[in-house]
C-alpha atoms as a PDB file:
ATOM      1  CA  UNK A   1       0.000   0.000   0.000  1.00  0.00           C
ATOM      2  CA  UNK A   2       1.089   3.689  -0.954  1.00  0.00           C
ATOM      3  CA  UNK A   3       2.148   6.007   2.396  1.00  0.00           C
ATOM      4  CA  UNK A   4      -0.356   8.796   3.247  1.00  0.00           C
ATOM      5  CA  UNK A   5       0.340  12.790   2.964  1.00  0.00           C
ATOM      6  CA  UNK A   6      -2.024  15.139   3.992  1.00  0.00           C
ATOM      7  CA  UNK A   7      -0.857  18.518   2.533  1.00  0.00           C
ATOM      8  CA  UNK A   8      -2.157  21.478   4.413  1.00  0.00           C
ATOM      9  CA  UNK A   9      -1.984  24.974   2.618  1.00  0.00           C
ATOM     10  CA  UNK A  10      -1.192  23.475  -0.983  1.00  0.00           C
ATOM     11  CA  UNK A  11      -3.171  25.954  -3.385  1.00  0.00           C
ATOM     12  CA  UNK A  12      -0.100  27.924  -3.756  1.00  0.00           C
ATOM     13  CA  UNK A  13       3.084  27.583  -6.285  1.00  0.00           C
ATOM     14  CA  UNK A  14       4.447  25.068  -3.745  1.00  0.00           C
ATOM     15  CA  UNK A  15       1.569  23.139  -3.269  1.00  0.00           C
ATOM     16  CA  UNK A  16       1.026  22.617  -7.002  1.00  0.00           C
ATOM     17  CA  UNK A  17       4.744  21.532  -7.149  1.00  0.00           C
ATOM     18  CA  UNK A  18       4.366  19.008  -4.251  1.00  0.00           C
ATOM     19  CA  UNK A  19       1.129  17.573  -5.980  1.00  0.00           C
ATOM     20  CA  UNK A  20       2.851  17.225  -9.149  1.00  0.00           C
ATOM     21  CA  UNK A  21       6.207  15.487  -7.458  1.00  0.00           C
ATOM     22  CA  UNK A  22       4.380  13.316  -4.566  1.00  0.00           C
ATOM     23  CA  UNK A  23       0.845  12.458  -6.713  1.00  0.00           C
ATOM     24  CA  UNK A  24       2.125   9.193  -8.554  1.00  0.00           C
ATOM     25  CA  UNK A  25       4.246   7.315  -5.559  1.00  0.00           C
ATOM     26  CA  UNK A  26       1.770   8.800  -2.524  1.00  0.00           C
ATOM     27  CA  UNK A  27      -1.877   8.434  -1.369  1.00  0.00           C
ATOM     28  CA  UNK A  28      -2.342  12.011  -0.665  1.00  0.00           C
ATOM     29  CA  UNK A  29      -4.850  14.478   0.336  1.00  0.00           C
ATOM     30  CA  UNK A  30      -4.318  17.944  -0.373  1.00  0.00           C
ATOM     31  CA  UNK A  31      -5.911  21.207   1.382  1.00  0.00           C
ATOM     32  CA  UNK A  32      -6.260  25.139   1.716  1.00  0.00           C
ATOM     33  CA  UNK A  33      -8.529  27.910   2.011  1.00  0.00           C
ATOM     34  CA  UNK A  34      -8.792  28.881  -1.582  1.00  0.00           C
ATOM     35  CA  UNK A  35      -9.908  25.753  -3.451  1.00  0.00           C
ATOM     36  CA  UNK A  36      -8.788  26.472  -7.136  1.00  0.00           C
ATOM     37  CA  UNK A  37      -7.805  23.250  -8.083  1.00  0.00           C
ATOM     38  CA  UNK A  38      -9.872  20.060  -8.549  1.00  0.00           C
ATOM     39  CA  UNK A  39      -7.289  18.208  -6.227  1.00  0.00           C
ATOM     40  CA  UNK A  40      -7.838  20.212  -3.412  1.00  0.00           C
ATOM     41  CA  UNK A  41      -9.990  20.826  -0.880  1.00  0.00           C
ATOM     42  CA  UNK A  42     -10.905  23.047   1.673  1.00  0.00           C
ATOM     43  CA  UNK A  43      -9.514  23.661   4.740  1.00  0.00           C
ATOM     44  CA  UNK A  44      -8.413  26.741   6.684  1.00  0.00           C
ATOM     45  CA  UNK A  45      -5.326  24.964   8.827  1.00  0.00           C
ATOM     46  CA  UNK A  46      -6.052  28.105  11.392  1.00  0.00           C
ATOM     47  CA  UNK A  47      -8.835  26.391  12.139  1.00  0.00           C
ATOM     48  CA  UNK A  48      -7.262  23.792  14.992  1.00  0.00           C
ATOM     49  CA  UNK A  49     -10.071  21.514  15.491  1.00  0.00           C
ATOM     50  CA  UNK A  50     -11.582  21.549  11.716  1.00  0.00           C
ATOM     51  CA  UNK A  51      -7.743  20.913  11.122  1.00  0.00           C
ATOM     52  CA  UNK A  52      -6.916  18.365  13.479  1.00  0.00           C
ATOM     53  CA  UNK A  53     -10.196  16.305  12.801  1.00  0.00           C
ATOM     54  CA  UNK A  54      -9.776  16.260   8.650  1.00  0.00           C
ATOM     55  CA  UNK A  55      -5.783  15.086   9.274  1.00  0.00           C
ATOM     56  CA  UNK A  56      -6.851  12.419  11.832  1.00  0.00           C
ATOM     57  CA  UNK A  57      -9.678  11.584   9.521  1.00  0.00           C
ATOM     58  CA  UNK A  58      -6.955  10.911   6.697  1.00  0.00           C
ATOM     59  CA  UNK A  59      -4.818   9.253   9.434  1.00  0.00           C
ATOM     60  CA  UNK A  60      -1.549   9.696   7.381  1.00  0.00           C
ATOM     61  CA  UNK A  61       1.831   8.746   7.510  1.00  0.00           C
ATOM     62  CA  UNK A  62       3.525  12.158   7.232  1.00  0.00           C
ATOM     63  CA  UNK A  63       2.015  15.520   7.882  1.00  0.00           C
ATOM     64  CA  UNK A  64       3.195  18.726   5.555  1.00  0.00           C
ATOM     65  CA  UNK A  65       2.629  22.088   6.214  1.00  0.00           C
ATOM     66  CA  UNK A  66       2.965  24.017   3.374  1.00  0.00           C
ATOM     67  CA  UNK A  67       1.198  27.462   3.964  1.00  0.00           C
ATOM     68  CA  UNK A  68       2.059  30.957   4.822  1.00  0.00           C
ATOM     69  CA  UNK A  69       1.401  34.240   4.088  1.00  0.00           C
ATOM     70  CA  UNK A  70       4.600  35.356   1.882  1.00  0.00           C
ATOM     71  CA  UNK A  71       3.843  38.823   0.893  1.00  0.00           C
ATOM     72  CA  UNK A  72       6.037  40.942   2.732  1.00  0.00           C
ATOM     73  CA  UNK A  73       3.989  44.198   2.811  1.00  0.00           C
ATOM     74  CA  UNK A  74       0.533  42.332   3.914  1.00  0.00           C
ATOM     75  CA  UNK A  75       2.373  41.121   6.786  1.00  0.00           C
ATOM     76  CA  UNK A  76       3.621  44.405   7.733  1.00  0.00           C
ATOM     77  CA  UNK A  77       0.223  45.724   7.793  1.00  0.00           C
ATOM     78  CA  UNK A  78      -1.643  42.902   9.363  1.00  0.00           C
ATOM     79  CA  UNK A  79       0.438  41.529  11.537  1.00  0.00           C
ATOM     80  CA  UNK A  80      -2.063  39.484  14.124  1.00  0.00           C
ATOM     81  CA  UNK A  81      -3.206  37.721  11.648  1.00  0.00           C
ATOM     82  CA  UNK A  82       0.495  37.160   9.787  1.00  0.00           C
ATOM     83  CA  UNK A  83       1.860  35.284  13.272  1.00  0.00           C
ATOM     84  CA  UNK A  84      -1.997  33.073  13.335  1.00  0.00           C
ATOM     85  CA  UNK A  85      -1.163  31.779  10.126  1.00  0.00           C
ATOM     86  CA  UNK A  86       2.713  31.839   9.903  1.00  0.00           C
ATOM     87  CA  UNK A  87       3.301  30.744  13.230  1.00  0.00           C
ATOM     88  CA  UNK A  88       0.561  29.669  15.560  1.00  0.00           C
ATOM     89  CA  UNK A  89      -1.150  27.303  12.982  1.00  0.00           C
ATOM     90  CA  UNK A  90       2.150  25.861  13.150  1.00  0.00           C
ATOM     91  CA  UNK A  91       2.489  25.007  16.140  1.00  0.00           C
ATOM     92  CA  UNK A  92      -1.051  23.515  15.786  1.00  0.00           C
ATOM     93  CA  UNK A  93       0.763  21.154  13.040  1.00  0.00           C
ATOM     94  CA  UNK A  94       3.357  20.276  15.347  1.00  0.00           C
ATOM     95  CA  UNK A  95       0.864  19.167  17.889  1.00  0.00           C
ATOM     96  CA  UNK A  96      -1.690  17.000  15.595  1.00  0.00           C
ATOM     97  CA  UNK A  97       1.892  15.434  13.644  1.00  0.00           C
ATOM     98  CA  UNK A  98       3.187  14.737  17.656  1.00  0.00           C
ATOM     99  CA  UNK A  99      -0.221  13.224  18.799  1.00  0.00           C
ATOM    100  CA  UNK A 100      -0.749  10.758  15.866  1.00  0.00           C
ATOM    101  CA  UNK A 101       3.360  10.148  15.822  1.00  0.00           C
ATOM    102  CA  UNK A 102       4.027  11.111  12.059  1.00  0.00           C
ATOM    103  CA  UNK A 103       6.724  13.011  10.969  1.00  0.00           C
ATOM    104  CA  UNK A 104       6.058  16.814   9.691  1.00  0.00           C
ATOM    105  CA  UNK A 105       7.370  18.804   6.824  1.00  0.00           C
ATOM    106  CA  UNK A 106       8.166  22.706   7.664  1.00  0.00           C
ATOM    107  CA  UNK A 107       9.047  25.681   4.974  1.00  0.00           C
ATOM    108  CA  UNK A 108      10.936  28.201   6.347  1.00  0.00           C
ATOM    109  CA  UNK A 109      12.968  31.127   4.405  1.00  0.00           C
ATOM    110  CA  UNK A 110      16.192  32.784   3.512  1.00  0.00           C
ATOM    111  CA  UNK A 111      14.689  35.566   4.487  1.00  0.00           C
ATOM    112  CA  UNK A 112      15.239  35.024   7.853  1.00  0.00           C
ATOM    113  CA  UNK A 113      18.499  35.980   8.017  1.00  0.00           C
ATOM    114  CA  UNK A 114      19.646  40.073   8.237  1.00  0.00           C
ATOM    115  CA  UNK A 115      21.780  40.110   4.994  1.00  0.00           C
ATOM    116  CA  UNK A 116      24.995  40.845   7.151  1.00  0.00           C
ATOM    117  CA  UNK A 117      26.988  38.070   5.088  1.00  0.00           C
ATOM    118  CA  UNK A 118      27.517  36.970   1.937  1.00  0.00           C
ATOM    119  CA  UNK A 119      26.150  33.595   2.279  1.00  0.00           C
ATOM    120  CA  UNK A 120      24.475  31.655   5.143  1.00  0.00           C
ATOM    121  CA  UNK A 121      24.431  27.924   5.645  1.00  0.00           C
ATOM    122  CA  UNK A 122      21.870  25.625   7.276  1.00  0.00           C
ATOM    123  CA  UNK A 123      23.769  26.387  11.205  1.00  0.00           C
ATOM    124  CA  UNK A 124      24.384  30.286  10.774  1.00  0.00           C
ATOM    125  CA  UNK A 125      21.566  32.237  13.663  1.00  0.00           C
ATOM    126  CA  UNK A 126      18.891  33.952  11.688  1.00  0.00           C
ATOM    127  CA  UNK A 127      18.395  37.548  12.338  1.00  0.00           C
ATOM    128  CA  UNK A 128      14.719  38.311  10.873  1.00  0.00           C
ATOM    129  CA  UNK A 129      14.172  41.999  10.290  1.00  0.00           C
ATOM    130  CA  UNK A 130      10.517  42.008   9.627  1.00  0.00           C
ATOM    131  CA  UNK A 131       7.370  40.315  10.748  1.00  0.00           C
ATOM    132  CA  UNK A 132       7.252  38.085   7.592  1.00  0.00           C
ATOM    133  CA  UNK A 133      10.671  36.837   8.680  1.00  0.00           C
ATOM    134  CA  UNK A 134      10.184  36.930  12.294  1.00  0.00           C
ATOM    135  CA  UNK A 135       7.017  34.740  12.040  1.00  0.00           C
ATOM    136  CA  UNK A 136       8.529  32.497   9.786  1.00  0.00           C
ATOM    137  CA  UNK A 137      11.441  32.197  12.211  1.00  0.00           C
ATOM    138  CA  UNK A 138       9.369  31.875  14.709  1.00  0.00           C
ATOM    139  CA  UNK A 139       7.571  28.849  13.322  1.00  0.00           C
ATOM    140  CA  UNK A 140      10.633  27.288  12.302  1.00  0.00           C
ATOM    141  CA  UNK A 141      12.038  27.415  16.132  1.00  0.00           C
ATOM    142  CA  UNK A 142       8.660  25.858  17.753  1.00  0.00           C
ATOM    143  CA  UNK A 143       9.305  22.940  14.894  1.00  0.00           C
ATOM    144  CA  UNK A 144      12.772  22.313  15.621  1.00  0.00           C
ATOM    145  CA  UNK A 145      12.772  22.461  19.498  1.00  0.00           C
ATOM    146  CA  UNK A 146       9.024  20.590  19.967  1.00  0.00           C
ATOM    147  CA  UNK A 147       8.400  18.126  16.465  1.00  0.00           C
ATOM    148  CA  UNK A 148       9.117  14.312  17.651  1.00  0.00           C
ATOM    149  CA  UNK A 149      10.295  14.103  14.198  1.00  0.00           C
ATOM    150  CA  UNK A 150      10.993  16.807  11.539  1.00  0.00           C
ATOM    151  CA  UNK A 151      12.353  17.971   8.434  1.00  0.00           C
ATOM    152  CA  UNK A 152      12.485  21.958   7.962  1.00  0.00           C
ATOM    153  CA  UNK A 153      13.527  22.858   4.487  1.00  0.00           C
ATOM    154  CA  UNK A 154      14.958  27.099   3.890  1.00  0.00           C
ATOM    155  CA  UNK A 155      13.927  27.949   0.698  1.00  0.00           C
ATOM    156  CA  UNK A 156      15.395  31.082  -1.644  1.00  0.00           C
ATOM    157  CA  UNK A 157      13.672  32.851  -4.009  1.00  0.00           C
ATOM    158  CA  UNK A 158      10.729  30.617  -4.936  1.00  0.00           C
ATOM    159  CA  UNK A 159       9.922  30.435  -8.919  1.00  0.00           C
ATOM    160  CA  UNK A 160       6.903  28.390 -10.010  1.00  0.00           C
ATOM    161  CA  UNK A 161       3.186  27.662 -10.283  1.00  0.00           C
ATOM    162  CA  UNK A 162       3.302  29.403 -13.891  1.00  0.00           C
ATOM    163  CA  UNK A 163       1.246  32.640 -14.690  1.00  0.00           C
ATOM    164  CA  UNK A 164      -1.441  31.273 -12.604  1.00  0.00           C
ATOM    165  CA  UNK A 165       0.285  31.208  -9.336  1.00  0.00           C
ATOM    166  CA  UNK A 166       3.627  32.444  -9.448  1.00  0.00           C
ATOM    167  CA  UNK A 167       3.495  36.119  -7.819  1.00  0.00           C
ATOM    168  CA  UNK A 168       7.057  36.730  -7.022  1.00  0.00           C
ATOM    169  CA  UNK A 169       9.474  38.030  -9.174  1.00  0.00           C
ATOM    170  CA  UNK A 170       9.759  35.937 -12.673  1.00  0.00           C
ATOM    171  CA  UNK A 171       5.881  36.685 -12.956  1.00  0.00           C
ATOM    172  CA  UNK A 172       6.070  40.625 -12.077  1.00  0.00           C
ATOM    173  CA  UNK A 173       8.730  40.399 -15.062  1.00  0.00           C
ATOM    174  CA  UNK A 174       6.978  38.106 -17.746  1.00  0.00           C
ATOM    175  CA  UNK A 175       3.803  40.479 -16.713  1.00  0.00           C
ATOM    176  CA  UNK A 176       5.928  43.501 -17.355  1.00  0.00           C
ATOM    177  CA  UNK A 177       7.658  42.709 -20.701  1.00  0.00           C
ATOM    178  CA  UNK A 178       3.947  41.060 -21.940  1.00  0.00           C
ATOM    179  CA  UNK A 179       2.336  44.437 -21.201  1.00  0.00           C
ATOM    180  CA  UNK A 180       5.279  46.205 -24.059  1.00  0.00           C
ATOM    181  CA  UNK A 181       7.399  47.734 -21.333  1.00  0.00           C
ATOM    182  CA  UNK A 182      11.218  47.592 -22.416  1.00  0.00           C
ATOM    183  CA  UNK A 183      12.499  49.702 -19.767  1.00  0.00           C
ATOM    184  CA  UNK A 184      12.985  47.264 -16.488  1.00  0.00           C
ATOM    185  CA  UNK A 185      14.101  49.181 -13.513  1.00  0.00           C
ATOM    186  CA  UNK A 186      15.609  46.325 -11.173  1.00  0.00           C
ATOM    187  CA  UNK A 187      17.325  46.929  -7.784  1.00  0.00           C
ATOM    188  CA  UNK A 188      21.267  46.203  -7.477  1.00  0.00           C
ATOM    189  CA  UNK A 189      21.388  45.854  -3.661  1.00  0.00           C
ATOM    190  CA  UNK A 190      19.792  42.348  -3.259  1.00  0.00           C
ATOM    191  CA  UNK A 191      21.568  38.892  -3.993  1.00  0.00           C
ATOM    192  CA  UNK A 192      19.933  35.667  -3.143  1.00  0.00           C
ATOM    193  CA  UNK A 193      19.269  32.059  -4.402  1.00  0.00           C
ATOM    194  CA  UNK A 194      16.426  31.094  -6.666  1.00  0.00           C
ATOM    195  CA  UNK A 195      14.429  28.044  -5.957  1.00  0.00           C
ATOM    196  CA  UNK A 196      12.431  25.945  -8.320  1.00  0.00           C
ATOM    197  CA  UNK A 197       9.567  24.604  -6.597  1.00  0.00           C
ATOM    198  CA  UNK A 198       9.723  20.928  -8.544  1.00  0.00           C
ATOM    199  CA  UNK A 199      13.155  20.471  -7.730  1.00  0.00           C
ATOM    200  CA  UNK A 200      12.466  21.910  -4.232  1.00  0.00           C
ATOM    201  CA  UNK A 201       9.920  19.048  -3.848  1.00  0.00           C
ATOM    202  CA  UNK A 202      12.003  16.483  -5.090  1.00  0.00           C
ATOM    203  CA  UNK A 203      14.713  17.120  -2.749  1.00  0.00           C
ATOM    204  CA  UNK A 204      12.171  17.178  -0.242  1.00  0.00           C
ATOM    205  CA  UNK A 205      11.012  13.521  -1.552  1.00  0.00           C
ATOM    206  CA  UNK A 206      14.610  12.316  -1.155  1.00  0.00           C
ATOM    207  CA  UNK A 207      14.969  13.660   1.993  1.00  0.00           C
ATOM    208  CA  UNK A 208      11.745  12.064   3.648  1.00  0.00           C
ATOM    209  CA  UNK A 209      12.419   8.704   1.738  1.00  0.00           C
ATOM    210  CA  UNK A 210      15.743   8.664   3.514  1.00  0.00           C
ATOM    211  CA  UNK A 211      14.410   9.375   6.991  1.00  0.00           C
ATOM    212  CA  UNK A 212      17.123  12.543   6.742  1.00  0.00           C
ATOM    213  CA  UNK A 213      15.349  14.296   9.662  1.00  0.00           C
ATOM    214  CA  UNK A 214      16.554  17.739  10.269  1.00  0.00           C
ATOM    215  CA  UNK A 215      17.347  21.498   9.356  1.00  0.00           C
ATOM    216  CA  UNK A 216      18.260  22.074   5.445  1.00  0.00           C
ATOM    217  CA  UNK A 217      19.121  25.027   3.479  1.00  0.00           C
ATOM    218  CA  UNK A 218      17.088  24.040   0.553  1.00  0.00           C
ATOM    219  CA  UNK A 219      18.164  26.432  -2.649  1.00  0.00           C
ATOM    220  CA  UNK A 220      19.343  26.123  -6.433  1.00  0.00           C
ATOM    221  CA  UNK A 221      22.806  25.968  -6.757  1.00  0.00           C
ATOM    222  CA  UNK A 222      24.932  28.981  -8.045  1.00  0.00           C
ATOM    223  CA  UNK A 223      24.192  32.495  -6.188  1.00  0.00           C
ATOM    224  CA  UNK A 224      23.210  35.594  -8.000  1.00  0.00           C
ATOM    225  CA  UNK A 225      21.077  38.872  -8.133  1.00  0.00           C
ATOM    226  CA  UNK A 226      18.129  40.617  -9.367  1.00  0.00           C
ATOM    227  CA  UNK A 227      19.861  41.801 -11.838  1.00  0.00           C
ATOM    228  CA  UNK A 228      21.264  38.691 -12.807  1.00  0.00           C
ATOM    229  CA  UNK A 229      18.114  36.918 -12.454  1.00  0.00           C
ATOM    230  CA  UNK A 230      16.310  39.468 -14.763  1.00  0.00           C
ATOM    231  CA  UNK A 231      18.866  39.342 -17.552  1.00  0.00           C
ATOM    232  CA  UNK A 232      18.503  35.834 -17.641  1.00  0.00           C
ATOM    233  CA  UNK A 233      14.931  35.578 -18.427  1.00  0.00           C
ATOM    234  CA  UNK A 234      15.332  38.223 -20.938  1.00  0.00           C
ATOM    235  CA  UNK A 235      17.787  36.271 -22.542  1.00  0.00           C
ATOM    236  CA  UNK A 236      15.491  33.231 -22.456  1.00  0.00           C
ATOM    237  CA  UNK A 237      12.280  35.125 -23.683  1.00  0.00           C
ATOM    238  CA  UNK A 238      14.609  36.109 -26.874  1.00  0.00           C
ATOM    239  CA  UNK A 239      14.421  39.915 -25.737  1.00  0.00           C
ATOM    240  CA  UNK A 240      18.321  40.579 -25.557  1.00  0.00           C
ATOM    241  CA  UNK A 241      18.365  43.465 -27.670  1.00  0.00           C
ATOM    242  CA  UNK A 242      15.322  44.936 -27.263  1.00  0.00           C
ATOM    243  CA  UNK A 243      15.275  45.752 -23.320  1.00  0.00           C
ATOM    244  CA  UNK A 244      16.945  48.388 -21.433  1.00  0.00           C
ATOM    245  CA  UNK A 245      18.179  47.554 -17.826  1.00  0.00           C
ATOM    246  CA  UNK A 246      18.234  50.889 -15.076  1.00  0.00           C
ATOM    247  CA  UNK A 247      20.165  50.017 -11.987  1.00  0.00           C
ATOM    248  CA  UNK A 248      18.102  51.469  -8.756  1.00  0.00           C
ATOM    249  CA  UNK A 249      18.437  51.052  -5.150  1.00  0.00           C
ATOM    250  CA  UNK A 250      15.652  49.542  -3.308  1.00  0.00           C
ATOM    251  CA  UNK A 251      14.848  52.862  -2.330  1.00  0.00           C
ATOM    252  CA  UNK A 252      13.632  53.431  -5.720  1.00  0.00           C
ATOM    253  CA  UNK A 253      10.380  50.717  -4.629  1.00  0.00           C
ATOM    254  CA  UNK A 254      10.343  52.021  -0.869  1.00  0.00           C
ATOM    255  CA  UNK A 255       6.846  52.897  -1.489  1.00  0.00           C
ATOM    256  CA  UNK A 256       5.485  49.837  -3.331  1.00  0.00           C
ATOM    257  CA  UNK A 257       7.904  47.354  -1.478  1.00  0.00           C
ATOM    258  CA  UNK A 258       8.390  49.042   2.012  1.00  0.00           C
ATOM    259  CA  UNK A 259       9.012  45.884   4.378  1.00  0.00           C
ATOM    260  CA  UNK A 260      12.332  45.597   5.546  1.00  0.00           C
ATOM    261  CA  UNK A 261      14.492  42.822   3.269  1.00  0.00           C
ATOM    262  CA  UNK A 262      18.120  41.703   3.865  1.00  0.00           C
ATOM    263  CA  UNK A 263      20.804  42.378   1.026  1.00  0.00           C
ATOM    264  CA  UNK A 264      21.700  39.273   0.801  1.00  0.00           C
ATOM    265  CA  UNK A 265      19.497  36.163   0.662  1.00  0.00           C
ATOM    266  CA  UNK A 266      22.253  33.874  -0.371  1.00  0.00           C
ATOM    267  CA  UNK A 267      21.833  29.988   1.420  1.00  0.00           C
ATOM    268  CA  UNK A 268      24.453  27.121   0.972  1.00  0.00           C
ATOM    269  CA  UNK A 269      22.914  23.539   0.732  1.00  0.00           C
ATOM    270  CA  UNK A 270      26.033  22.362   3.430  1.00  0.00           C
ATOM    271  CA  UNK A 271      24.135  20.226   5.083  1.00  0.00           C
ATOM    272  CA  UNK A 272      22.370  18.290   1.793  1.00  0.00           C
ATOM    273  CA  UNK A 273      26.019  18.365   0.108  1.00  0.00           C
ATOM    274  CA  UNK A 274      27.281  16.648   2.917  1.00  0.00           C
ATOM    275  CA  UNK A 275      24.579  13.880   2.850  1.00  0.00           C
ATOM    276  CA  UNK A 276      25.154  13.673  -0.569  1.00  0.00           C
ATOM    277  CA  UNK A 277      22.095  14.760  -1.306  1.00  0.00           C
ATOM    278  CA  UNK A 278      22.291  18.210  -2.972  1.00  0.00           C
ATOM    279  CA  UNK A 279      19.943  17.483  -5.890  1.00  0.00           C
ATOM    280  CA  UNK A 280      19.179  20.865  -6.892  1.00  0.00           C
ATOM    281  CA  UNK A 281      20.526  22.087 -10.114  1.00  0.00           C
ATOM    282  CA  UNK A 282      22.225  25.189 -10.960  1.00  0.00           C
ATOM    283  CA  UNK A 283      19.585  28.290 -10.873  1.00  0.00           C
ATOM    284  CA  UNK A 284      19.870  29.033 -14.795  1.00  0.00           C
ATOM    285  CA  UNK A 285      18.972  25.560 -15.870  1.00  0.00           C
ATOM    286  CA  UNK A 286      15.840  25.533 -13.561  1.00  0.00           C
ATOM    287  CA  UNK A 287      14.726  28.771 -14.608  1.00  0.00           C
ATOM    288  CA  UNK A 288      14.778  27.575 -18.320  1.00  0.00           C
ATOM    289  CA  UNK A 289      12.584  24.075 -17.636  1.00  0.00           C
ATOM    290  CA  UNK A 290      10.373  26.302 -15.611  1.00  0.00           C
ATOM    291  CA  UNK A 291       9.774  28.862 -18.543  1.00  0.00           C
ATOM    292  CA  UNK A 292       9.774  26.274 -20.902  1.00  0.00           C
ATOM    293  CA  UNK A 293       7.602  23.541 -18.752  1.00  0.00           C
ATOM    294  CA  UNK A 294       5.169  26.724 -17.070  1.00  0.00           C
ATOM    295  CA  UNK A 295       5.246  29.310 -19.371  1.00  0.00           C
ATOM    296  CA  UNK A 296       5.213  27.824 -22.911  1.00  0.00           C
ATOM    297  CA  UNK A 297       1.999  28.534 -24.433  1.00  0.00           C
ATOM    298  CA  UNK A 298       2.118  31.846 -22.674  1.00  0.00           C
ATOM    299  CA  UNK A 299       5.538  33.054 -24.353  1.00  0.00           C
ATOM    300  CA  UNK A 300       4.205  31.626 -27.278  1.00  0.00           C
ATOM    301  CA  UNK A 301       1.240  33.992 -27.554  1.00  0.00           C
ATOM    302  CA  UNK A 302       3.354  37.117 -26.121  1.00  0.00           C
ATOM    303  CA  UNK A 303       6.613  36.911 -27.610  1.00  0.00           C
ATOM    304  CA  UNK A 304       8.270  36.065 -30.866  1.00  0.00           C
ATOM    305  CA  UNK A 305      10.654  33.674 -29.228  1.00  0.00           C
ATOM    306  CA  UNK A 306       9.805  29.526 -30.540  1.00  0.00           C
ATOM    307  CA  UNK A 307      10.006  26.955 -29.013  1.00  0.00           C
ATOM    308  CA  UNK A 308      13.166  25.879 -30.664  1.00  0.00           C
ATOM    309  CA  UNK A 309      14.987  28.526 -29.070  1.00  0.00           C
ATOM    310  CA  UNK A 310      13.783  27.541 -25.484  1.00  0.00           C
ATOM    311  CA  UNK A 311      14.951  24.051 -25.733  1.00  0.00           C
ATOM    312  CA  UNK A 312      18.521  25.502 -27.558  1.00  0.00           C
ATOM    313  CA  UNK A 313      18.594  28.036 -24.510  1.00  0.00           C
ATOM    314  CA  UNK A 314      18.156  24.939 -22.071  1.00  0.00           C
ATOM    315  CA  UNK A 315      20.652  23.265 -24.096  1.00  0.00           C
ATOM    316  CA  UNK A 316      23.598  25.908 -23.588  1.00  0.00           C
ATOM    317  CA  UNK A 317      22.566  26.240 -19.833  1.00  0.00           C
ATOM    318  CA  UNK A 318      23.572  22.382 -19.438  1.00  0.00           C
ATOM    319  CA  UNK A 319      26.666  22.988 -21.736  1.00  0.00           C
ATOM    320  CA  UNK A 320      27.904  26.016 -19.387  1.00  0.00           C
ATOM    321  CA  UNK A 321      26.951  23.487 -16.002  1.00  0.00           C
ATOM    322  CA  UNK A 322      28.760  20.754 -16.893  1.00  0.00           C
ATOM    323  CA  UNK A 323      32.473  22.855 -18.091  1.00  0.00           C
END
């Protein structure tokens, strides 16, 4: 018989990657608040008894817990209800995955760390500056210091869920060039690590298959910047010549983006490399499959780039990995 997941808060890019990776091998149930998927249903894991009741119901064999609020700005601004769902429902997780003895799955963030370094690996203290970070930290500490058994995965900057889900960065940009602008205005004071959510989830996979309980940085390899980042996918959507790059401080998006957000973001997989586990790939090959696998039809229709020239982009990605 296949093991049993219950997936709480999995409407989200994440959660579609999880269902995608898990589906096939896993009998697995998967919930939120915003049902927008025929695979899902609803649940609002702030809920503790509604919560606890539909996981015992499932009685599974490993409890994830997926779902936070990840816009920076709405957490600023509402914070009671940012530490309920970041943090508290948490806790709730810990104490239904505890009381029917199942291991539980945790997301935490890069951004819990205050940008003083370069790079952080998976035993470096986090400094959170905000409340995103702070109840994100927050969770992560109840997890690690009361979870019979765990695995808490830091994850970079997340790419995925395609146009219909993905509101982070690659989106904002596809969504920009789409619209005609040429002119991208991208800040040069923030470095990080990408992180495809499919690969995510199959590291994740790995991980639980191997009884690897524990902390883990959780990123693509290779470290980079906006800027970078941006360039890249311009490059990818064929628009090389055509767009203009300004350099701006993040002061240039204080109003828009006015939560506080470390300079650097940048996580080492340490831990995973010295499992032998690292299976993420290098950001720049990820970012291709996940324009290519996400985004195809939708590049496509918006830009004269074919498909041809996606899988040759993909192509010289692997070439430059492997020299």
């Amino acid at each position: 018989m296949k093991k049993k997941i219950y997936i709480a808060g999995a409407g989200g890019m994440l959660g579609e990657a999880f269902y995608r990776v898990f589906k096939n091998d896993y009998d697995i149930k998967c919930t939120d608040k915003d049902v927008n998927e025929d695979w899902l249903s609803l649940l609002d894991f702030r809920d503790f008894k509604n919560y606890k009741e539909d996981v015992k119901a499932f009685s599974p064999d490993y409890l994830f817990h997926l779902g936070a609020y990840t816009d920076l700005e709405f957490c600023e601004t509402n914070i009671d209800e940012t530490y309920l769902t970041n943090t508290t429902a948490v806790e709730n997780a810990v104490i239904i995955a505890n009381e029917l003895q199942i291991p539980i799955l945790y997301i935490s963030t890069a951004g819990i760390f205050d940008g003083t370094k370069d790079f952080y690996d998976d035993w470096d203290e986090p400094n959170p500056l905000g409340h995103y970070a702070r109840s994100k930290y927050m969770g992560e500490r109840y997890v690690r210091e009361n979870a019979e058994r765990s695995i808490i995965c830091r994850a970079g900057w997340m790419m995925g869920g395609g146009p219909k889900k993905d509101k982070k960065f690659i989106n904002k940009i596809i969504k920009q060039l789409a619209s005609g602008n040429r002119d991208l205005h991208i800040v040069n004071d923030k470095d990080g690590t990408p992180t495809f959510t499919v690969d995510f989830a199959k590291n994740v996979k790995a991980l639980f298959e191997n009884e690897y309980w524990g902390l883990y940085n959780l990123v693509c390899n290779g470290e980079t910047s906006r800027r970078e980042v941006a360039e890249e996918l311009v490059s990818i959507l064929g628009l090389k010549d055509e767009v203009t790059f300004h350099e701006v401080t993040s002061d240039y998006f204080k109003d828009t983006y006015f939560a506080p957000r470390p300079p650097s973001e940048r996580l080492i997989n340490k831990k995973l490399d010295l499992r032998d586990l690292n299976m993420m790939r290098d950001w720049k090959v990820a970012l291709n499959e996940y324009i290519r696998d996400y985004f195809g039809d939708f590049v496509k229709e918006n830009f004269a780039v074919r498909e041809d020239v996606l899988l040759q982009e993909k192509e010289d990605v692997l070439l430059k990995e492997n020299v």
